[in-house]
Protein backbone atom coordinates (compact mmCIF):
# COMPACT_ATOMS: atom_id res chain seq x y z
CA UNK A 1 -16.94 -8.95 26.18
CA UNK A 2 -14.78 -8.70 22.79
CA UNK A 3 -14.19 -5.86 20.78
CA UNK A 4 -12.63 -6.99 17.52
CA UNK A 5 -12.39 -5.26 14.39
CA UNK A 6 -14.39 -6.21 11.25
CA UNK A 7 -10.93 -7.53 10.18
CA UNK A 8 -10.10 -9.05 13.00
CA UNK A 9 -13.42 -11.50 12.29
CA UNK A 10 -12.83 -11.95 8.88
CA UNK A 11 -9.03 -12.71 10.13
CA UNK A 12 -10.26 -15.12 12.78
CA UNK A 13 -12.68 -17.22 10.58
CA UNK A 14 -9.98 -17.57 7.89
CA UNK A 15 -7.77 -19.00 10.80
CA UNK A 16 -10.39 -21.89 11.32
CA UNK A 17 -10.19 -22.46 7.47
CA UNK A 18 -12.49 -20.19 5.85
CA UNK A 19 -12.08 -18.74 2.64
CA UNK A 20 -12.84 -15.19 1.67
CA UNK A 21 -15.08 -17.29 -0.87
CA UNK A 22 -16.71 -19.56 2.03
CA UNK A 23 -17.52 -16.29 4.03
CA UNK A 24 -19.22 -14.59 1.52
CA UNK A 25 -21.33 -17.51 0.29
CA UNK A 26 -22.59 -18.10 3.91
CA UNK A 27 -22.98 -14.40 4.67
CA UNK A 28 -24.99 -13.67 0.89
CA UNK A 29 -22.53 -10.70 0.36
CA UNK A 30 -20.12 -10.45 -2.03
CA UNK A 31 -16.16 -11.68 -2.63
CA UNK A 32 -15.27 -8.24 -2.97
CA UNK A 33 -17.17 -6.92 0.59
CA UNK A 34 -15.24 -9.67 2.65
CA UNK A 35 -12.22 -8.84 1.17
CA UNK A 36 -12.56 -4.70 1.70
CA UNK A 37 -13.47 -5.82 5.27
CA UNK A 38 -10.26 -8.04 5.64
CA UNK A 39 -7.97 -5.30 4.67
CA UNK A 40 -9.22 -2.75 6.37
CA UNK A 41 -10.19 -0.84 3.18
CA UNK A 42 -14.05 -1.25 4.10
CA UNK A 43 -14.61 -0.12 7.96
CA UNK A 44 -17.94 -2.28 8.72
CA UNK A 45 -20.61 -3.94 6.43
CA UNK A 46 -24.19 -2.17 5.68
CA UNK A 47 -27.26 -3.83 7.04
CA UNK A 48 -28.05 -7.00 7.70
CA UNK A 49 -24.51 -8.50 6.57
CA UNK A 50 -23.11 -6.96 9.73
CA UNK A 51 -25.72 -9.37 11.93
CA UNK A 52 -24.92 -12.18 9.66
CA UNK A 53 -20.82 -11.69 9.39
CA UNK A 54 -20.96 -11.48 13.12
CA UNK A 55 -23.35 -14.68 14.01
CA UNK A 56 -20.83 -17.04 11.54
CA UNK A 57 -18.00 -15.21 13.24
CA UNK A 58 -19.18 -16.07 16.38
CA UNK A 59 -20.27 -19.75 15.30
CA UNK A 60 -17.20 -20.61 13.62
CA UNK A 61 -14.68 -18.68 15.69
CA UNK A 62 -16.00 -16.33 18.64
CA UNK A 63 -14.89 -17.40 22.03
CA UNK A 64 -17.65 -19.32 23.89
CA UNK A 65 -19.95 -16.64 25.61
CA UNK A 66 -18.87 -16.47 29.55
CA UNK A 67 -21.04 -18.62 31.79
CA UNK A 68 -23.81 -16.37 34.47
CA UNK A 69 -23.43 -16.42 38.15
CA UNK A 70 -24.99 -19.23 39.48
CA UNK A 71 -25.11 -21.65 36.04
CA UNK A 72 -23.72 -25.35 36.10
CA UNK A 73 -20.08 -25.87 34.75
């Protein structure tokens, strides 16, 4: 299981070619939020924008979730 920072994310989904702009429109948070949480100047988003940062994080650029004993390759 991963353990990445808020900025670490934020970093990741820029790397597949999101914009700050992009992530904030799809999260319904602000410019300024996704940039504090980029730098590092904001430590973790308030309600529900941390369950909705983290489900296009892991849409767009999460690692695949590891497949359960027993399940077809």
């Amino acid at each position: 299981m991963e353990n990445k920072s808020w900025s670490e994310k934020v970093g990741a989904l820029q790397s597949v070619g999101m914009t700050y702009a992009e992530i904030a429109e799809a999260t319904g948070s602000a410019l300024s939020t996704i940039g504090s949480l980029a730098t590092g100047k904001a430590k973790s988003p308030r309600g529900d924008l941390a369950l909705r940062l983290h489900t296009l994080y892991l849409q767009r650029a999460g690692e695949p979730p590891a497949k359960r004993a027993g399940e077809a390759a």
